[in-house]
Protein backbone atom coordinates (compact mmCIF):
# COMPACT_ATOMS: atom_id res chain seq x y z
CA UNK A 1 7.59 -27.96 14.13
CA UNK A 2 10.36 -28.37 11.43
CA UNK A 3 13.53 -31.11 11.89
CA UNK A 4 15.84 -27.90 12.04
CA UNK A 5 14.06 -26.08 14.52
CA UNK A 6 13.75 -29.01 16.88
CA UNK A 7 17.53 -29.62 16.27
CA UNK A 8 17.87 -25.68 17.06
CA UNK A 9 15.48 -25.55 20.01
CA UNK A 10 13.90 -23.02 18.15
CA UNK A 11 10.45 -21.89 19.45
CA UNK A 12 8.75 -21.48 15.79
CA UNK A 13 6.80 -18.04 14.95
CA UNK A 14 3.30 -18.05 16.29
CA UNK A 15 3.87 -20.52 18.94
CA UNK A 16 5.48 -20.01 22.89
CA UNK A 17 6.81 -22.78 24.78
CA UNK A 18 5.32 -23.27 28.12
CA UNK A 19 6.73 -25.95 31.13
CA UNK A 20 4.00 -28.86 31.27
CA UNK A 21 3.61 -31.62 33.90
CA UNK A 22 1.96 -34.64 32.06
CA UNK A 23 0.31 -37.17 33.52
CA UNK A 24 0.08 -40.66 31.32
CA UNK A 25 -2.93 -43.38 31.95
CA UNK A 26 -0.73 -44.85 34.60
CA UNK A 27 -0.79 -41.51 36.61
CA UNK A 28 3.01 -41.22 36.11
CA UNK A 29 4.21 -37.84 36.51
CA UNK A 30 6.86 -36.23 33.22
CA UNK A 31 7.71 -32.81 33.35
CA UNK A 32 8.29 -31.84 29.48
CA UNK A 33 7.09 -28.82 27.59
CA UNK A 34 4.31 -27.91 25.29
CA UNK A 35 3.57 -25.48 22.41
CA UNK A 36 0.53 -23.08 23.02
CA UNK A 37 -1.00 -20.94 20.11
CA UNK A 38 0.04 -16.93 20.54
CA UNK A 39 -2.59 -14.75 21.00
CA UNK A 40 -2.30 -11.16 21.45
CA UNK A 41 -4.42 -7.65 20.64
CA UNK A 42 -3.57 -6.15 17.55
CA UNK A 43 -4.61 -2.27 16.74
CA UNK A 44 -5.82 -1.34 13.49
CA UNK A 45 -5.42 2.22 12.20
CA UNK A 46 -6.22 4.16 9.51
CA UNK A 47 -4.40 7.34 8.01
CA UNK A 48 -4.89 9.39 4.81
CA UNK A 49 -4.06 12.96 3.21
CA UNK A 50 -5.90 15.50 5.93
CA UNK A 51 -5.99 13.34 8.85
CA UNK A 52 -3.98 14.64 11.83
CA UNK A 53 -3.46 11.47 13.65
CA UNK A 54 -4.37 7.42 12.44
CA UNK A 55 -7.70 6.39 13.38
CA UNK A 56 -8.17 3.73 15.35
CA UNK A 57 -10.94 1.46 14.14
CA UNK A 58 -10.76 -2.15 15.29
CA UNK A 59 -8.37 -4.04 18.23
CA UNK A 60 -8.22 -8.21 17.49
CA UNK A 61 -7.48 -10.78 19.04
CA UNK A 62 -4.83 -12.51 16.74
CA UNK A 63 -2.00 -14.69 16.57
CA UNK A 64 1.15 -12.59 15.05
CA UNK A 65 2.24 -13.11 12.45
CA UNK A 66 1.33 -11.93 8.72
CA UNK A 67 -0.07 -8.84 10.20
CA UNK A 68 0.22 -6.58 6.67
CA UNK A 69 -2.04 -9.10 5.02
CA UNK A 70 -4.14 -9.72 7.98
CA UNK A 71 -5.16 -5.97 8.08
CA UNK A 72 -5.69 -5.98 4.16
CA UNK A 73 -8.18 -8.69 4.55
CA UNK A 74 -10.04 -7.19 7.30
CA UNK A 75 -9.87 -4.19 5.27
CA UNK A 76 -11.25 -5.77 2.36
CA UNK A 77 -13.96 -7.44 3.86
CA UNK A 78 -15.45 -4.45 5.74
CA UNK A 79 -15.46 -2.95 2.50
CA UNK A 80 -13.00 -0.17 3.09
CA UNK A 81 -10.86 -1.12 -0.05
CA UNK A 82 -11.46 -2.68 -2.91
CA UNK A 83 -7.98 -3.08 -4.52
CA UNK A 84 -4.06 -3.11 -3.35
CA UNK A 85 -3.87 0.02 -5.21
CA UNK A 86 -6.07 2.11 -2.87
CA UNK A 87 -3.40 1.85 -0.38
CA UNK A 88 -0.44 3.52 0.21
CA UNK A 89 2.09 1.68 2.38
CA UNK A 90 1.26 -0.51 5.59
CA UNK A 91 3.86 0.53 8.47
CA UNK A 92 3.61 -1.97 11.45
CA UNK A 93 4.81 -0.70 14.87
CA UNK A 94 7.80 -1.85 16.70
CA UNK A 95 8.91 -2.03 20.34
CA UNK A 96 6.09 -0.76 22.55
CA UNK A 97 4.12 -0.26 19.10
CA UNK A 98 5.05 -3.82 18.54
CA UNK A 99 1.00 -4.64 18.30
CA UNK A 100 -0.16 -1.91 16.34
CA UNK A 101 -0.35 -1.79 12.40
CA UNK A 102 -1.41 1.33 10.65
CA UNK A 103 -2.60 1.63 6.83
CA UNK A 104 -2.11 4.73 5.00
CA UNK A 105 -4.60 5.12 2.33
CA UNK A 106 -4.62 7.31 -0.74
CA UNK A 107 -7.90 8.88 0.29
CA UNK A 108 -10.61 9.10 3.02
CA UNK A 109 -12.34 5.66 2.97
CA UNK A 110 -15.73 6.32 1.07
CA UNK A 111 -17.26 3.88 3.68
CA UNK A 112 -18.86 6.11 6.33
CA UNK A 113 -16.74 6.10 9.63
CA UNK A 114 -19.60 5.87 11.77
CA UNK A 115 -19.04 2.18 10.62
CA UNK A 116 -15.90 1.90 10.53
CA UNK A 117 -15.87 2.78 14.55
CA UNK A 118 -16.44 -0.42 15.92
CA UNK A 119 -16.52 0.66 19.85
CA UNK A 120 -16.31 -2.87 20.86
CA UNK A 121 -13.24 -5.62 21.14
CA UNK A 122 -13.57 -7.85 18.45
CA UNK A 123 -12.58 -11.15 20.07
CA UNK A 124 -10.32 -13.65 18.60
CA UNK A 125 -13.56 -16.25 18.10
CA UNK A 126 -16.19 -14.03 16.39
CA UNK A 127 -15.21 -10.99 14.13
CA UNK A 128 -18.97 -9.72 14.36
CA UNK A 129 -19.89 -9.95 18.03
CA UNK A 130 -20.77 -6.46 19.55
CA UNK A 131 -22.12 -5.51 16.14
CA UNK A 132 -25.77 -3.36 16.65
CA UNK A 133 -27.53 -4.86 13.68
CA UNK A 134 -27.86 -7.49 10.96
CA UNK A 135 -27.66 -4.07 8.97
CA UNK A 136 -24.20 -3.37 9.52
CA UNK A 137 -22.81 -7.25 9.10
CA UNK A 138 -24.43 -6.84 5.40
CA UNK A 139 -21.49 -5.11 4.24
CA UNK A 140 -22.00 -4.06 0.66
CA UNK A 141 -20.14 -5.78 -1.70
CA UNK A 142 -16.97 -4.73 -3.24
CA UNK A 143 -16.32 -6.88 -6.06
CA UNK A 144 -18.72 -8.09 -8.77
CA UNK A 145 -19.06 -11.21 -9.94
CA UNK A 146 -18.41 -11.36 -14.02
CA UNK A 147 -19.76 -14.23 -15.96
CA UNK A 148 -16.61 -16.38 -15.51
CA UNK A 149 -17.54 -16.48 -11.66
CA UNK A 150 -20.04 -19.58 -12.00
CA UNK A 151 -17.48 -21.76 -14.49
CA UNK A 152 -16.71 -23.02 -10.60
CA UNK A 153 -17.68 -26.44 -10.34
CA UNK A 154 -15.76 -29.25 -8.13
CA UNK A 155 -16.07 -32.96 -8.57
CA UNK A 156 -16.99 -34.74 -4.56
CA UNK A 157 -13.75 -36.28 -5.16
CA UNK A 158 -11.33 -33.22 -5.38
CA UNK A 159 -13.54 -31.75 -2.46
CA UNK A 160 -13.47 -35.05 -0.28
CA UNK A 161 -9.61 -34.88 -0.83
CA UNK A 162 -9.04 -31.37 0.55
CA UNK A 163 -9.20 -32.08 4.42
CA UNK A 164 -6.28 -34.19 4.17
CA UNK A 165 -4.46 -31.72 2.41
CA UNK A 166 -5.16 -29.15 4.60
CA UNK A 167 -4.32 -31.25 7.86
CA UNK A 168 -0.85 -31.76 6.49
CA UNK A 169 -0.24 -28.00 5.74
CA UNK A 170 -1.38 -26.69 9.58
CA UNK A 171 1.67 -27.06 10.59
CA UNK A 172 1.44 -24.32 13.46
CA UNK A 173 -1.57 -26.78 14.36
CA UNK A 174 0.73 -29.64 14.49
CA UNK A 175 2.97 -28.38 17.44
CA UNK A 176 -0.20 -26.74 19.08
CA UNK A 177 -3.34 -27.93 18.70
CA UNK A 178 -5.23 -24.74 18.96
CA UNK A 179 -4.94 -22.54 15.34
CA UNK A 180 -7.99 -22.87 12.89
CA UNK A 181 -6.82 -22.30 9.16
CA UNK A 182 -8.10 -21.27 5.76
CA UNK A 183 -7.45 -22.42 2.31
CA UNK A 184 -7.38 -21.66 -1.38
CA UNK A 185 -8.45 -24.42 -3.33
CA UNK A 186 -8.61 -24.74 -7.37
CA UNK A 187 -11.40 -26.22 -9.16
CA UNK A 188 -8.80 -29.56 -9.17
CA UNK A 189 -8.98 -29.79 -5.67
CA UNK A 190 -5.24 -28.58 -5.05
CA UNK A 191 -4.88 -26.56 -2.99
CA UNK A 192 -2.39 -23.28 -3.04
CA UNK A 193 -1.98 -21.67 -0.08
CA UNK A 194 -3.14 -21.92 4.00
CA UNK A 195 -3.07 -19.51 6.74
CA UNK A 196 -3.29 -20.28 10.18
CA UNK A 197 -5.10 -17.77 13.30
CA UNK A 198 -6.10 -18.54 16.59
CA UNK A 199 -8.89 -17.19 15.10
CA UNK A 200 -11.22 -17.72 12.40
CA UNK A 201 -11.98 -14.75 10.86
CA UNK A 202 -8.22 -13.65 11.12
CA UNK A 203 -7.25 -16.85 8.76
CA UNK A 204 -9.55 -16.31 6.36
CA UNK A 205 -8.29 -12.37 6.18
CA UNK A 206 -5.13 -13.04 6.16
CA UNK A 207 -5.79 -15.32 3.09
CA UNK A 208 -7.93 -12.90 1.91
CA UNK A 209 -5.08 -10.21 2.20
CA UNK A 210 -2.41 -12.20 0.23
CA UNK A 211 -5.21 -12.40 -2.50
CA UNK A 212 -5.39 -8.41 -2.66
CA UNK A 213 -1.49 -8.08 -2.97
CA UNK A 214 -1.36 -10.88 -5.43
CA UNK A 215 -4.21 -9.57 -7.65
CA UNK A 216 -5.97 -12.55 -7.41
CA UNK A 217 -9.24 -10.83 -6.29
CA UNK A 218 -12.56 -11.53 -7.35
CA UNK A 219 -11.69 -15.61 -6.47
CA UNK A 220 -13.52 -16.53 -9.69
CA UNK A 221 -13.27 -20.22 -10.10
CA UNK A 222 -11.66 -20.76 -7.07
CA UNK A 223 -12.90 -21.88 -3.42
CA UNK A 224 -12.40 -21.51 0.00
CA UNK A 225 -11.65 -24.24 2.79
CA UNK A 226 -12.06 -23.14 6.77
CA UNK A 227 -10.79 -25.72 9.22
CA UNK A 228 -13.77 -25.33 11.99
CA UNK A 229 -17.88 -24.39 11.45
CA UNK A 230 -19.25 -21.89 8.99
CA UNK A 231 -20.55 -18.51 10.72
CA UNK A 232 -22.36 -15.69 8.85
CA UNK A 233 -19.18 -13.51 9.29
CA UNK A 234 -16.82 -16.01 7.47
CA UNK A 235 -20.01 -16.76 4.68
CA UNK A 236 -19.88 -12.89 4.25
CA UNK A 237 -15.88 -12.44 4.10
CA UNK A 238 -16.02 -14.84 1.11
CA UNK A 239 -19.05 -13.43 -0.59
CA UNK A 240 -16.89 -9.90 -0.38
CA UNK A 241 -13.88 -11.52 -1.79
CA UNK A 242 -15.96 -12.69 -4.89
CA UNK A 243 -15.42 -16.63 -3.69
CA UNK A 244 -18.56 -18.62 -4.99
CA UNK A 245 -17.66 -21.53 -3.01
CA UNK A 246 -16.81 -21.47 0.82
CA UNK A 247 -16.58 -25.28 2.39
CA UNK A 248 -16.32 -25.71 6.36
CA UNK A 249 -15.18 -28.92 8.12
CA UNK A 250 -17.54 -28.12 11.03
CA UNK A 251 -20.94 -27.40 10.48
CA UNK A 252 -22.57 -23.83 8.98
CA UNK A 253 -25.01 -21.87 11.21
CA UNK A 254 -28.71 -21.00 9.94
CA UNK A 255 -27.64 -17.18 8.90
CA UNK A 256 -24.54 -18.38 6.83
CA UNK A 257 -26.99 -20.81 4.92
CA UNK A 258 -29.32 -17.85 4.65
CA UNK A 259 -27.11 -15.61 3.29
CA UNK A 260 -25.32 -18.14 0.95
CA UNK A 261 -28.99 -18.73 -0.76
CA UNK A 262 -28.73 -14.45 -0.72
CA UNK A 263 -25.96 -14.27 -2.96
CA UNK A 264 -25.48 -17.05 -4.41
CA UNK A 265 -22.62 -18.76 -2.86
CA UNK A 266 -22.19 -23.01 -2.60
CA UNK A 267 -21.68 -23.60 0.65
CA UNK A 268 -20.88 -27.14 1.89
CA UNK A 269 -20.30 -28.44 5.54
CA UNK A 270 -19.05 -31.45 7.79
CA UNK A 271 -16.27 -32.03 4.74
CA UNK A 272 -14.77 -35.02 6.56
CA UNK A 273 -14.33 -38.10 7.38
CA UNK A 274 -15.29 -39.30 3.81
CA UNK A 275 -18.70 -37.38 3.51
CA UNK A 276 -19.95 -33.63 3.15
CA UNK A 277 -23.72 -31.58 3.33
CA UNK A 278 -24.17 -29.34 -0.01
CA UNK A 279 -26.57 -26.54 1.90
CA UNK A 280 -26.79 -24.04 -0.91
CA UNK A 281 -25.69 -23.81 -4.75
CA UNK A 282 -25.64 -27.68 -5.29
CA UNK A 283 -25.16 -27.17 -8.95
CA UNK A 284 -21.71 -26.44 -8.35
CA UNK A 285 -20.70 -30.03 -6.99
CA UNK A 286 -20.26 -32.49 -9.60
């Protein structure tokens, strides 16, 4: 938490303050009060020219927050838009509708809604659970890679260097403990900008969706950085993003290494504590 909002008693965005009863190692009793993580459902519609009423296609479990470029992310990485420009406004709800977002497109989603209709509750953990079939994970790919994709390569240095600077830019993390986060991350090692989720997936759209607003999409020459393991979900957001490189500081499961070696991808894991595994695309590591 910020010096001002502790001054203010402020309760920062993304966070609630609960009553605690703490018990030290000498079993003495301190009633004080903690920060927990928010998490809470968020509805994600669809409207366009024709429709009578928005389509409901997905319900997350998120922490709010950043919900416009959450929703572009997820968008994104479903393949449902390839480009800011395919979308008309994003209108989130208020009051009662306070969960709800709805995006108005320019025109029907080419992507057939049969897949878009995910009759399941994507949980807050994993994006993909509830899916029928590897088939409909392997989302085809919305941007392609031009020749200035693989001019991406990072020294072990820069990429050693990047947990650190992550851990000192969680700062919902700080005060709470539970948030993963995602990162953009030049070929320097610097990295530009972090998003926080109680889940996952929802960081990495939500960084994701500030790349499609900023036009910064393909991520040509530039990698991404996800505070816990490496699933095939957050392996595929990045490969639909354009992002060559996708580094984890947990460790990557057996379908995200298969379907880095798929496309192409450099994926590295346990990026801490001073060491790191290259799985796939080693070229790209200095």
């Amino acid at each position: 938490m910020s010096g001002a909002e502790k001054l203010a008693g402020q309760t920062p965005a993304g966070l609630r303050q609960v009553p605690v009863r703490r018990h030290d190692t000498a079993s003495q009793q301190d009633h004080a009060a903690d920060y927990l993580a928010l998490e809470e459902p968020l509805e994600i519609r669809l409207a366009w020219p024709g429709l009578a009423t928005p389509k409901p296609i997905a319900v997350t479990m998120r922490t709010p927050g950043d919900d416009a470029h959450l929703v572009r992310g997820f968008l994104l990485t479903e393949g449902v838009v390839g480009a800011e420009s395919a979308i008309v406004r994003v209108t989130e709800g208020a009051g009662e509708q306070a969960n709800r977002v709805t995006v108005h497109l320019h025109t029907a989603p080419k992507a057939a809604l049969e897949r878009l209709e995910r009759h399941f509750f994507v949980s807050s953990s994993c994006g993909i659970c509830g899916k029928a079939s590897i088939d409909a994970i392997r989302v085809a790919k919305v941007f392609e890679q031009g020749p200035e994709s693989d001019e991406l390569r990072i020294s072990a240095q820069a990429l050693l260097s990047l947990p650190r600077q992550l851990s000192e830019q969680q700062k919902l993390f700080h005060d709470s403990g539970s948030l993963h986060a995602a990162a953009l991350f030049a070929a320097d090692g610097r990295i530009s900008r972090v998003c926080e989720d109680v889940g996952r997936h929802n960081a990495l759209d939500k960084l994701l969706g500030h790349g499609l607003i900023d036009g910064e999409l393909p991520l040509a020459g530039r990698g991404v950085l996800v505070s816990g393991r490496a699933s095939f979900e957050l392996v595929q957001k990045a490969h639909m993003a354009g992002c060559r490189l996708l580094a984890a500081v947990g460790a990557p499961s057996s379908l995200a290494v298969e379907l880095a070696w798929d496309t192409g991808m450099t994926l590295v894991g346990f990026l801490r504590d001073g060491r790191f595994n290259v799985y796939t695309g080693p070229d790209r590591v200095c």
